[in-house]
Protein backbone atom coordinates (compact mmCIF):
# COMPACT_ATOMS: atom_id res chain seq x y z
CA UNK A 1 4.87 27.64 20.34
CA UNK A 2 1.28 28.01 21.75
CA UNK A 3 0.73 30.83 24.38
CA UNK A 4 0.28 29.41 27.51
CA UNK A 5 -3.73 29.80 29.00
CA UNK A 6 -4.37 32.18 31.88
CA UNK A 7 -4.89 28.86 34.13
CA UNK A 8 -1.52 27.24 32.54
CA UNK A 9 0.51 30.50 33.95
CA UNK A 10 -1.07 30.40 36.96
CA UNK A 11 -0.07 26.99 37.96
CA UNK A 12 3.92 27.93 36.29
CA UNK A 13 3.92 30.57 38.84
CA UNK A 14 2.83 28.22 41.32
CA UNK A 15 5.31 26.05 41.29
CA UNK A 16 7.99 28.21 41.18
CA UNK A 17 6.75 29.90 44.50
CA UNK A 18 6.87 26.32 45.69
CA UNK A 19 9.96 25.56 44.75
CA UNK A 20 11.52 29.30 46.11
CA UNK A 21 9.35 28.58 49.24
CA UNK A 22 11.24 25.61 49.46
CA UNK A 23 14.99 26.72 48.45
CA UNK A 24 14.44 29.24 51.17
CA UNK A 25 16.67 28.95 54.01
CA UNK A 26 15.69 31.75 56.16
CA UNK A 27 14.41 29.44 58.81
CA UNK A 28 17.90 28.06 59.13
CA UNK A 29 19.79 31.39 59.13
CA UNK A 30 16.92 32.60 62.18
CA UNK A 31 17.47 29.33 64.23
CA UNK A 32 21.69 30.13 63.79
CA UNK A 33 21.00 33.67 64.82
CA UNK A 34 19.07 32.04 67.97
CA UNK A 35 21.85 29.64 68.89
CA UNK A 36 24.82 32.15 68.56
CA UNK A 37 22.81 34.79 71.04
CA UNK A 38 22.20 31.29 72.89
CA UNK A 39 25.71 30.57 73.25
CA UNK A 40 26.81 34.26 74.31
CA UNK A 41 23.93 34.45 76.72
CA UNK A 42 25.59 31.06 78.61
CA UNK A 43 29.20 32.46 78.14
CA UNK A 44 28.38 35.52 79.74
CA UNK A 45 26.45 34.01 82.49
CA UNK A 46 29.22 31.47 83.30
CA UNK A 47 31.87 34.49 83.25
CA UNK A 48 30.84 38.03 82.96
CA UNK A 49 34.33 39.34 82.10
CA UNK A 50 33.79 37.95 78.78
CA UNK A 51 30.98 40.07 77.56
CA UNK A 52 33.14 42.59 76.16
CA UNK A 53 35.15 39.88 73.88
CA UNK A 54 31.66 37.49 73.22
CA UNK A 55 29.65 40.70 72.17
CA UNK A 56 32.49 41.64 69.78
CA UNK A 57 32.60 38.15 68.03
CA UNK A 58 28.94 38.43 67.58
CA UNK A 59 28.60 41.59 65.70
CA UNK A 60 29.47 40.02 62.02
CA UNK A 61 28.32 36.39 62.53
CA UNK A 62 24.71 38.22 63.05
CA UNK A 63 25.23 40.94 60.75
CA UNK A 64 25.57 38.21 58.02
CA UNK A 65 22.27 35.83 59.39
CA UNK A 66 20.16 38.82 59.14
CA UNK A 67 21.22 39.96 55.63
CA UNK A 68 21.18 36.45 54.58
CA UNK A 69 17.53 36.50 55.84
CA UNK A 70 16.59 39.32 54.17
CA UNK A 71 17.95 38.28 50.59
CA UNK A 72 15.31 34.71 50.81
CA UNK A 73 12.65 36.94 52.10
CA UNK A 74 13.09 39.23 49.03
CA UNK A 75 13.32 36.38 46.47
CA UNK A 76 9.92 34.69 48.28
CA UNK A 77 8.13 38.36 48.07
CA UNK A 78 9.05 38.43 44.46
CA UNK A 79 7.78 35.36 44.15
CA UNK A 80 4.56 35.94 45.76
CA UNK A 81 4.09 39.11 43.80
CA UNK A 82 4.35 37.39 40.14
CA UNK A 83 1.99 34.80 41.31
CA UNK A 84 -0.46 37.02 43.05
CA UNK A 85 -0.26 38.87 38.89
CA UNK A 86 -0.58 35.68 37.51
CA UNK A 87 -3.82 34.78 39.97
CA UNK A 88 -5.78 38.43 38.81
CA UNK A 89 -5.05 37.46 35.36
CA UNK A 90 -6.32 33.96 35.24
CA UNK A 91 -9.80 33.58 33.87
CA UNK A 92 -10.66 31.17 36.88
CA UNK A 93 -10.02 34.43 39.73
CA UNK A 94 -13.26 34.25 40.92
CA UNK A 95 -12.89 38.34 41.25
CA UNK A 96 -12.79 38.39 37.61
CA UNK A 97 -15.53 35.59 36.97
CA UNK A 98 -18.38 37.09 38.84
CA UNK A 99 -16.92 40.59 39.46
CA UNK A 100 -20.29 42.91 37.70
CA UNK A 101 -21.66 40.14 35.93
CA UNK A 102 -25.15 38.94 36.71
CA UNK A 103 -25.72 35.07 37.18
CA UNK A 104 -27.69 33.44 33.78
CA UNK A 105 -31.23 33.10 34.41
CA UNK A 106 -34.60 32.12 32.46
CA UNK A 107 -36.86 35.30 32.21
CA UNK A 108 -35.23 36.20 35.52
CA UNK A 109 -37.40 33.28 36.90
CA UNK A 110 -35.65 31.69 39.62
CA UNK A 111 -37.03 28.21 40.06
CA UNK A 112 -35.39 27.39 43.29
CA UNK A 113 -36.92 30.14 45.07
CA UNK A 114 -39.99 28.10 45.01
CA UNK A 115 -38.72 24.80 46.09
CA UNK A 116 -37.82 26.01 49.87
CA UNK A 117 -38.70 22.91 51.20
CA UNK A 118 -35.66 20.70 49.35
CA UNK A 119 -33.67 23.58 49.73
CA UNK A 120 -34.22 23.23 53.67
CA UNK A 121 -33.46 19.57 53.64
CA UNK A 122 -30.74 19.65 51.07
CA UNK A 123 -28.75 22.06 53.68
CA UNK A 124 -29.92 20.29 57.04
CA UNK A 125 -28.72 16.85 54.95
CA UNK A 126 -25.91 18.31 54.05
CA UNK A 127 -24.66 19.60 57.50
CA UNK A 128 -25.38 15.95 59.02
CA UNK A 129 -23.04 14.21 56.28
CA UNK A 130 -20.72 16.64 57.43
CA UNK A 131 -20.98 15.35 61.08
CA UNK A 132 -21.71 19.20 61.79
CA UNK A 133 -24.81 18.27 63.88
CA UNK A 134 -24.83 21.48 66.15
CA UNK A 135 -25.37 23.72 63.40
CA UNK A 136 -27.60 21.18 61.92
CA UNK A 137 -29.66 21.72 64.92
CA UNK A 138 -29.53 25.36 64.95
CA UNK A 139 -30.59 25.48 61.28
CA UNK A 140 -33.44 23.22 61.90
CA UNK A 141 -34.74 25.35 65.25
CA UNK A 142 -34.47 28.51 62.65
CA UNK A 143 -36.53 26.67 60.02
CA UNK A 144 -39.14 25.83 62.51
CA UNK A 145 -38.88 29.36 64.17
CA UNK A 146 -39.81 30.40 60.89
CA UNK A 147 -42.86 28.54 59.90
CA UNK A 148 -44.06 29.17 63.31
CA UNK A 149 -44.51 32.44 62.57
CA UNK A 150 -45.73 32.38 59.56
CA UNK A 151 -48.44 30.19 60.34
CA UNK A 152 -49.32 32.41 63.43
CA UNK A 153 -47.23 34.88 65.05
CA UNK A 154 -49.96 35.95 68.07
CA UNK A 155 -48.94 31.91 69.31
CA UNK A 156 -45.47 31.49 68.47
CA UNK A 157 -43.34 30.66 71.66
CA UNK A 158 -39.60 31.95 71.95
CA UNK A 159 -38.55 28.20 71.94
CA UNK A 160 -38.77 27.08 67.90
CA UNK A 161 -38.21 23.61 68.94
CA UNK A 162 -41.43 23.98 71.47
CA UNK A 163 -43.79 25.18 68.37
CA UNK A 164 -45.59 22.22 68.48
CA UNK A 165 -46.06 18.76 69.37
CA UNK A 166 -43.44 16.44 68.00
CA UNK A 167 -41.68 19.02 67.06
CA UNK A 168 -38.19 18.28 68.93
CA UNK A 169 -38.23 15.10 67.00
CA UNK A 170 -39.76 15.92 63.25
CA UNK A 171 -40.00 19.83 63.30
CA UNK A 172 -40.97 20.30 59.43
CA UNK A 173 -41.83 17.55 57.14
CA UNK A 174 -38.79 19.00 54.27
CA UNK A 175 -36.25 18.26 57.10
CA UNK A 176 -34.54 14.62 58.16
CA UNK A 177 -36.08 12.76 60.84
CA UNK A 178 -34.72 12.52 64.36
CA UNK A 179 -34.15 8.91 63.27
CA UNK A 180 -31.83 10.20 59.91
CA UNK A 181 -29.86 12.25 62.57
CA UNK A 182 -29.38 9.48 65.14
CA UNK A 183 -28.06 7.61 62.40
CA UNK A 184 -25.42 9.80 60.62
CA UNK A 185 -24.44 10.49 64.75
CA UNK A 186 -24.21 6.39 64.77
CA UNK A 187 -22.28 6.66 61.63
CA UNK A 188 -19.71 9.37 62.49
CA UNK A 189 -19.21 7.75 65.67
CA UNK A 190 -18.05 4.57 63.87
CA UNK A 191 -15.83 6.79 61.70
CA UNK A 192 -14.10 8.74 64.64
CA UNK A 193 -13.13 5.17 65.96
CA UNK A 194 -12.07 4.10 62.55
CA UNK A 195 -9.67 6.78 61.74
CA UNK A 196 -9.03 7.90 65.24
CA UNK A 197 -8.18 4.84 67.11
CA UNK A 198 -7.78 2.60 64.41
CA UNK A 199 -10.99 0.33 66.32
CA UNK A 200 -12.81 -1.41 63.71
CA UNK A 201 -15.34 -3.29 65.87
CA UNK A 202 -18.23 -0.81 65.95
CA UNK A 203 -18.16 -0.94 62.18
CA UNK A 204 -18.20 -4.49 62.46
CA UNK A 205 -20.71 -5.07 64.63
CA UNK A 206 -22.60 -2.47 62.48
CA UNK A 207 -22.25 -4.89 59.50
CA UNK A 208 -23.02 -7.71 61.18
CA UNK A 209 -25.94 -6.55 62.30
CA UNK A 210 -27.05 -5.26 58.44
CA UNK A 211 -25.57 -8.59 57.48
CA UNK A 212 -29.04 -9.90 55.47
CA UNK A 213 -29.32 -6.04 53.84
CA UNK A 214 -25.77 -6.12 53.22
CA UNK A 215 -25.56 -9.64 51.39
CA UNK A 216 -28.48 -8.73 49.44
CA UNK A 217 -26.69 -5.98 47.91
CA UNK A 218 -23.85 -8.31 47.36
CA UNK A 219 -21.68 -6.41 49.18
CA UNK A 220 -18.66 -7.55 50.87
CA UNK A 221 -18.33 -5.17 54.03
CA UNK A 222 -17.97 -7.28 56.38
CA UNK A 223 -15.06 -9.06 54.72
CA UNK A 224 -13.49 -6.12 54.27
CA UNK A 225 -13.58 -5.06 58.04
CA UNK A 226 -12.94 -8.34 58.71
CA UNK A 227 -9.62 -8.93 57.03
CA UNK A 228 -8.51 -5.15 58.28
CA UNK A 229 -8.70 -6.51 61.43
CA UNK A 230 -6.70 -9.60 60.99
CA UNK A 231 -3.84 -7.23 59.23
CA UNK A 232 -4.24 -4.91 62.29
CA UNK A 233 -4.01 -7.39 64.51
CA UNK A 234 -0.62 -9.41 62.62
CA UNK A 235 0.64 -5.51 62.82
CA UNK A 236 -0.48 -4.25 66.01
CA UNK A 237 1.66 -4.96 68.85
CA UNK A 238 5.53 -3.90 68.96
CA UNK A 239 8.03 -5.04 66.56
CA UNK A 240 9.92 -7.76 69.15
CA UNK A 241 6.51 -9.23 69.62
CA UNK A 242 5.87 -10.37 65.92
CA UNK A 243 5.52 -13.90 67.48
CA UNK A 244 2.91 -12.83 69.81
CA UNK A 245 1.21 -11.04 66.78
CA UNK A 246 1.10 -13.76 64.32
CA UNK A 247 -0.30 -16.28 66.82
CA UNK A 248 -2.93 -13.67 67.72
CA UNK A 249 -3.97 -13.27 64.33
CA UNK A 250 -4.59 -16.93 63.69
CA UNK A 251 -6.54 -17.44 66.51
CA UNK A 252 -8.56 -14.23 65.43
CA UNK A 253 -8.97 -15.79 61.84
CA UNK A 254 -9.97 -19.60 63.08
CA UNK A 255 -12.74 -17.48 65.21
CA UNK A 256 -13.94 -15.11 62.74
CA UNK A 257 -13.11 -16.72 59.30
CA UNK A 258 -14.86 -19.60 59.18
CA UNK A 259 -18.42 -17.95 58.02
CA UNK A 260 -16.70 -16.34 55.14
CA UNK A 261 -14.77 -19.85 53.89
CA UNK A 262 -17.50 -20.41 51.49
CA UNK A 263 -17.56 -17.01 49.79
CA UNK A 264 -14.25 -15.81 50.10
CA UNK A 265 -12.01 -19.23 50.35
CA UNK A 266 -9.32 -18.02 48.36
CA UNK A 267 -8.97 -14.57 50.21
CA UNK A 268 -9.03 -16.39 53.64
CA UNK A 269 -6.03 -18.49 52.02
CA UNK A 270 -3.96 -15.55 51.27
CA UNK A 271 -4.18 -14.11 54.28
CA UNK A 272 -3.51 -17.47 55.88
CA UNK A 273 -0.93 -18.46 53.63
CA UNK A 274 1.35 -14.91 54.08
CA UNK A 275 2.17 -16.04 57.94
CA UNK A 276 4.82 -18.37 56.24
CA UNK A 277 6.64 -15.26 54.85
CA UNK A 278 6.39 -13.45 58.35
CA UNK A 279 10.08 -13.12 57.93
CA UNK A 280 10.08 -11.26 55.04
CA UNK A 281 6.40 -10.02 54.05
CA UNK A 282 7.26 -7.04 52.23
CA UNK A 283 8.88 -9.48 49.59
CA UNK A 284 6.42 -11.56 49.28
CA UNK A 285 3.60 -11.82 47.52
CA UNK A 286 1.13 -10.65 49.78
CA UNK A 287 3.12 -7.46 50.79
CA UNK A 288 -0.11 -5.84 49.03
CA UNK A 289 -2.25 -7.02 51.52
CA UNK A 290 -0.26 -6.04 54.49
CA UNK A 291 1.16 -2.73 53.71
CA UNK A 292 -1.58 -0.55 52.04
CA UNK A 293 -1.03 2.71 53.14
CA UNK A 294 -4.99 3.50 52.01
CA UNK A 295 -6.32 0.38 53.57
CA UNK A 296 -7.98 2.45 56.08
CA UNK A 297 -8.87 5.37 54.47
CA UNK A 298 -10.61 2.60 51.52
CA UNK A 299 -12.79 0.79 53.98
CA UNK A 300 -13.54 4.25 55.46
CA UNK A 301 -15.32 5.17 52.42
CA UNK A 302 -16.17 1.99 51.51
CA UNK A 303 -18.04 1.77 54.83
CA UNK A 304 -19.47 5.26 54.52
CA UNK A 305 -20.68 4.58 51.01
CA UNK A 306 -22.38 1.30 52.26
CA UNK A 307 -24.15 3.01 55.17
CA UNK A 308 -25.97 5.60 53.10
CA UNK A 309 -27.05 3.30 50.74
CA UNK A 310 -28.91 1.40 53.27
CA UNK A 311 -30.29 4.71 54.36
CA UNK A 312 -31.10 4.66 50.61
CA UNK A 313 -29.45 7.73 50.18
CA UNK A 314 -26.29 8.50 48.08
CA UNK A 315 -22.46 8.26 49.03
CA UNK A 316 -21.83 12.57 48.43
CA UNK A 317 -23.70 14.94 49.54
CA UNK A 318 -26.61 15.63 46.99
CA UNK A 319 -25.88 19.83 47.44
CA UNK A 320 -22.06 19.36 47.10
CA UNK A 321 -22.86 17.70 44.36
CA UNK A 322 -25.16 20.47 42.68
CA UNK A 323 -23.10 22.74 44.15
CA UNK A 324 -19.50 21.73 42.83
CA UNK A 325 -21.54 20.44 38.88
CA UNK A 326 -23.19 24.01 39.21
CA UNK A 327 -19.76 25.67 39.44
CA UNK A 328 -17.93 23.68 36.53
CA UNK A 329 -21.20 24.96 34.67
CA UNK A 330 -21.03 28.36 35.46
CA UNK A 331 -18.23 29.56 33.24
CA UNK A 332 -19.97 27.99 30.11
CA UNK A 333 -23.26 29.43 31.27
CA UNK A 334 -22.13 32.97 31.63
CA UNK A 335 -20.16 32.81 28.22
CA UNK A 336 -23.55 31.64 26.49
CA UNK A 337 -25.44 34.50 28.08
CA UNK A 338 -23.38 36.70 26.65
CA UNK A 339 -23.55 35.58 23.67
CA UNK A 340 -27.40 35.69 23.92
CA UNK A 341 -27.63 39.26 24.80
CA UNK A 342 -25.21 40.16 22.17
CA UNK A 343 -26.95 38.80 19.52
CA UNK A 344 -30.40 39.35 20.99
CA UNK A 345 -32.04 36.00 21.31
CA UNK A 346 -34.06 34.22 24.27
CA UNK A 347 -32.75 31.33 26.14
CA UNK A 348 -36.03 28.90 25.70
CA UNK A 349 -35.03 25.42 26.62
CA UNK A 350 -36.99 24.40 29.54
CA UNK A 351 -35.69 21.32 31.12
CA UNK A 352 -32.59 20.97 29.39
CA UNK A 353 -29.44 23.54 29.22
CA UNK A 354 -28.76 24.85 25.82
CA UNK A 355 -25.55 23.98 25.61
CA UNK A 356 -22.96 20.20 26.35
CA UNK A 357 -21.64 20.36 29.84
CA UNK A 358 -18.76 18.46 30.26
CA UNK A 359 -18.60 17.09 33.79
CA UNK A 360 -16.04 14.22 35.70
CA UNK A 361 -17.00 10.84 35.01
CA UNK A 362 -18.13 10.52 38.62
CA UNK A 363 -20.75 13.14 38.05
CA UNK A 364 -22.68 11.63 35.94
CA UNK A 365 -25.73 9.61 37.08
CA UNK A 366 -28.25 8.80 34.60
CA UNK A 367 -28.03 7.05 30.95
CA UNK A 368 -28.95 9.52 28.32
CA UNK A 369 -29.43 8.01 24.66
CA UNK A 370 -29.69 10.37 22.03
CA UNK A 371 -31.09 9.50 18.68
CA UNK A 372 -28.38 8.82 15.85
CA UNK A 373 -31.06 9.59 13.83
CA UNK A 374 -33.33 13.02 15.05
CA UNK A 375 -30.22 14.48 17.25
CA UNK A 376 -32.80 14.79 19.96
CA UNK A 377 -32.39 13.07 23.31
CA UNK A 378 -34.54 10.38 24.33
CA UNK A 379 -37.46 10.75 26.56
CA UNK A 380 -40.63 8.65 28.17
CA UNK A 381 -42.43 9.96 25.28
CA UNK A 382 -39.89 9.13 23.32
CA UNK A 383 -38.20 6.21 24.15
CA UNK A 384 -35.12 4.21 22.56
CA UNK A 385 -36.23 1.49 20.87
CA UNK A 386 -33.89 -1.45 19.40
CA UNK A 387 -34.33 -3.06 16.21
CA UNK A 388 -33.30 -6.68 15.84
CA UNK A 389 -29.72 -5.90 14.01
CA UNK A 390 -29.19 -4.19 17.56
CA UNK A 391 -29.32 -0.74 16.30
CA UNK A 392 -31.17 1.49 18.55
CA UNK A 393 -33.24 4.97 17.37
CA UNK A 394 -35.70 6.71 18.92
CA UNK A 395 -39.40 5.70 18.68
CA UNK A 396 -40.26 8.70 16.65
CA UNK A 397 -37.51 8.04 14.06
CA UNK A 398 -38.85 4.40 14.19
CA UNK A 399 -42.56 5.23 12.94
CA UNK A 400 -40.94 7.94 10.52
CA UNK A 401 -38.93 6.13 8.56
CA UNK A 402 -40.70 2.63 8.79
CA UNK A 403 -44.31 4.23 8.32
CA UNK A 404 -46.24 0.50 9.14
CA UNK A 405 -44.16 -0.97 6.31
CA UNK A 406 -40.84 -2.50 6.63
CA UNK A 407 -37.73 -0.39 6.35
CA UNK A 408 -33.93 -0.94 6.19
CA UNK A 409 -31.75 0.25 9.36
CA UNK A 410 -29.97 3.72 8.48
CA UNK A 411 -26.54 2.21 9.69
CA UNK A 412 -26.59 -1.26 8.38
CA UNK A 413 -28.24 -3.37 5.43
CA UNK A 414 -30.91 -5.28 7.71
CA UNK A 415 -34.38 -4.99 7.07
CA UNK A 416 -36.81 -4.77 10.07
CA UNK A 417 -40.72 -3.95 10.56
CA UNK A 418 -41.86 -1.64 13.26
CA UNK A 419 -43.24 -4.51 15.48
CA UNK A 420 -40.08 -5.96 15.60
CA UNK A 421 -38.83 -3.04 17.65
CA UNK A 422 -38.23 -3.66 21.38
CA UNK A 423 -38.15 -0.56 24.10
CA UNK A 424 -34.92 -0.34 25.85
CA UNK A 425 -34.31 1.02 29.84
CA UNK A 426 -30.88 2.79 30.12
């Protein structure tokens, strides 16, 4: 039987402090304890001769809460202990990772401490996805406090946002707009009525009014919203008004629906066709449509993903990003490093990393073709180029092996001239 990885143990001891934490039932022996000294209290108050006799009968009822308390408590400690073991252990503590052990660098050149200025507006982006505009602001007025006086400190003025004209509204050319920040404050507006008080008209008013970007990105936004509404609306007032509800969900659909009949007929069918299964919609087959738990969380994103795009700007936060691929790299990185030093050679690759780094399917951007043939990774240099059996290879590869003269394909029996080659964009 294979030992079980630091990170495997870790998550064993996990659950069993989970499962103790929930087996515990010192929470019900305290709240007995409190309604036994409850009761006495009111017995006593209603007839003080008791006291005597009620203080008596309390002694071993309590006695036996309070070392039934005790035993749970000593079975979660124990508990707690083994995990907090199995937590110093694990190679992913990050007091073990990074505890004495310097961070892999290039000829302990840093290149990000000479690209301040997307630094700067990767934070001040980054705190207005967030919705954390006050600090956003704060980190701004420090930014241009800064340059103010470095350009000249005899001038500088105790207000950074005074420095200079404009400055209140574009303080430093690496930093988002006033305009950027009015709009993440329009879009985290729309949000907080979204998922706050379930009111989906700002959103779609917003999409109406981005209707001609929105359709030209063939998105279907508005829909969306749209159809949220007309479930919200079927589900919105009390249960012993479900007559009320349906009728006001027609009338919302013959209003709203009848732009979207051409696109999305069949949807405005289903939604049309479920109000003859009012009676039982969770059996029928449109229960999807009306009870999806994520409805509003999906359009939420959906919504939020649509809205940066138009800012043309990306769905996550470019530093969380860097910042969460950076960390899954880490590990790998410090291991290599090691591994350098120990065996005394120079890490020399410039803008690639030495090594694979395996990140999530959602972090990964950009195409990359390497060459079946060279083992070296495409560039504009040296581009992929496809033959016409529909094998690709890169150019260089091409002009090696076909040399002006025409060649056979290294993985199938076609023969092909150089010319014949087309460039391909991944």
């Amino acid at each position: 039987m294979a030992t079980p990885t630091p990170m495997e143990a870790l998550q064993k001891e996990h659950e069993r402090l989970l499962k103790r934490l929930k087996g515990a039932q010192s929470l019900k022996h305290v709240q007995s304890t409190i309604d036994l000294l409850q009761s006495a209290r009111d017995t006593i108050a209603a007839d003080p001769g008791q006291t005597v006799l009620t203080m008596a009968k309390l002694q071993n009822p309590i006695k036996s809460s309070f070392d039934s308390v005790n035993d749970n408590l000593k079975e979660v400690h124990s508990g707690l202990n083994k995990y907090t073991k199995a937590l110093d252990k694990s190679a992913f503590c990050p007091l073990q990772l990074f505890k004495d052990r310097p961070l892999p660098s290039t000829n302990d050149h840093d290149a990000l401490s000479e690209q301040d200025t997307l630094i700067n507006r990767a934070i001040a982006m980054h705190l207005l996805r967030e919705g954390q505009f006050s600090v956003a602001a704060s980190f701004l007025s420090e930014i241009s406090e800064r340059k103010s006086l470095q350009s000249d400190p005899e001038t500088s003025t105790t207000d950074p946002m005074a420095s200079s004209p404009g400055s209140a509204n574009n303080i430093l050319d690496e930093v988002p707009s006033s305009e950027i920040r009015k709009e993440f404050a329009s879009m985290y507006y729309i949000l907080h009525e979204m998922k706050e008080n379930n009111n989906l008209l700002p959103a779609i008013e917003w999409s109406r009014e981005n209707r001609e970007a929105l359709e030209a990105r063939g998105s279907n936004l508005e829909f969306e919203l749209c159809r949220l509404q007309f479930v919200w609306i079927f589900h919105g007032k009390s249960h012993d008004q479900s007559i009320r509800n349906r009728e006001d969900a027609i009338a919302y659909a013959r209003r709203e629906f009848q732009g979207f009949m051409p696109r999305y007929l069949r949807e405005v069918q289903q939604l049309i066709g479920a109000m003859a299964f009012c009676p039982n919609l969770r059996g029928s087959p449109y229960a999807s449509i009306f009870n999806n738990i994520s409805a509003w969380d999906d359009v939420a994103q959906f919504f939020t993903r649509e809205f940066c795009s138009l800012l043309g700007l990306s769905a996550d936060s470019p530093l969380y990003v860097a910042t969460t691929a950076g960390a899954i790299a880490l590990p790998t990185l410090l291991k290599l490093q090691t591994i350098m030093k120990a065996k005394r050679t120079e890490w020399t690759s410039e803008n690639e990393l030495p090594v694979e780094i395996s990140l999530p399917p959602s972090y990964l951007f950009h195409s990359i073709f390497v060459c079946p043939v060279s083992k070296e990774q495409a560039t504009d240099e040296n581009p992929p180029m496809m033959m016409p059996c529909g094998h690709v290879i890169a150019e260089e590869s091409l002009r090696r092996l076909g040399k002006g003269n025409r060649f056979k394909c290294p993985y199938c029996p076609s023969e092909s001239h150089p010319r014949d080659a087309r460039k391909i964009f991944l």
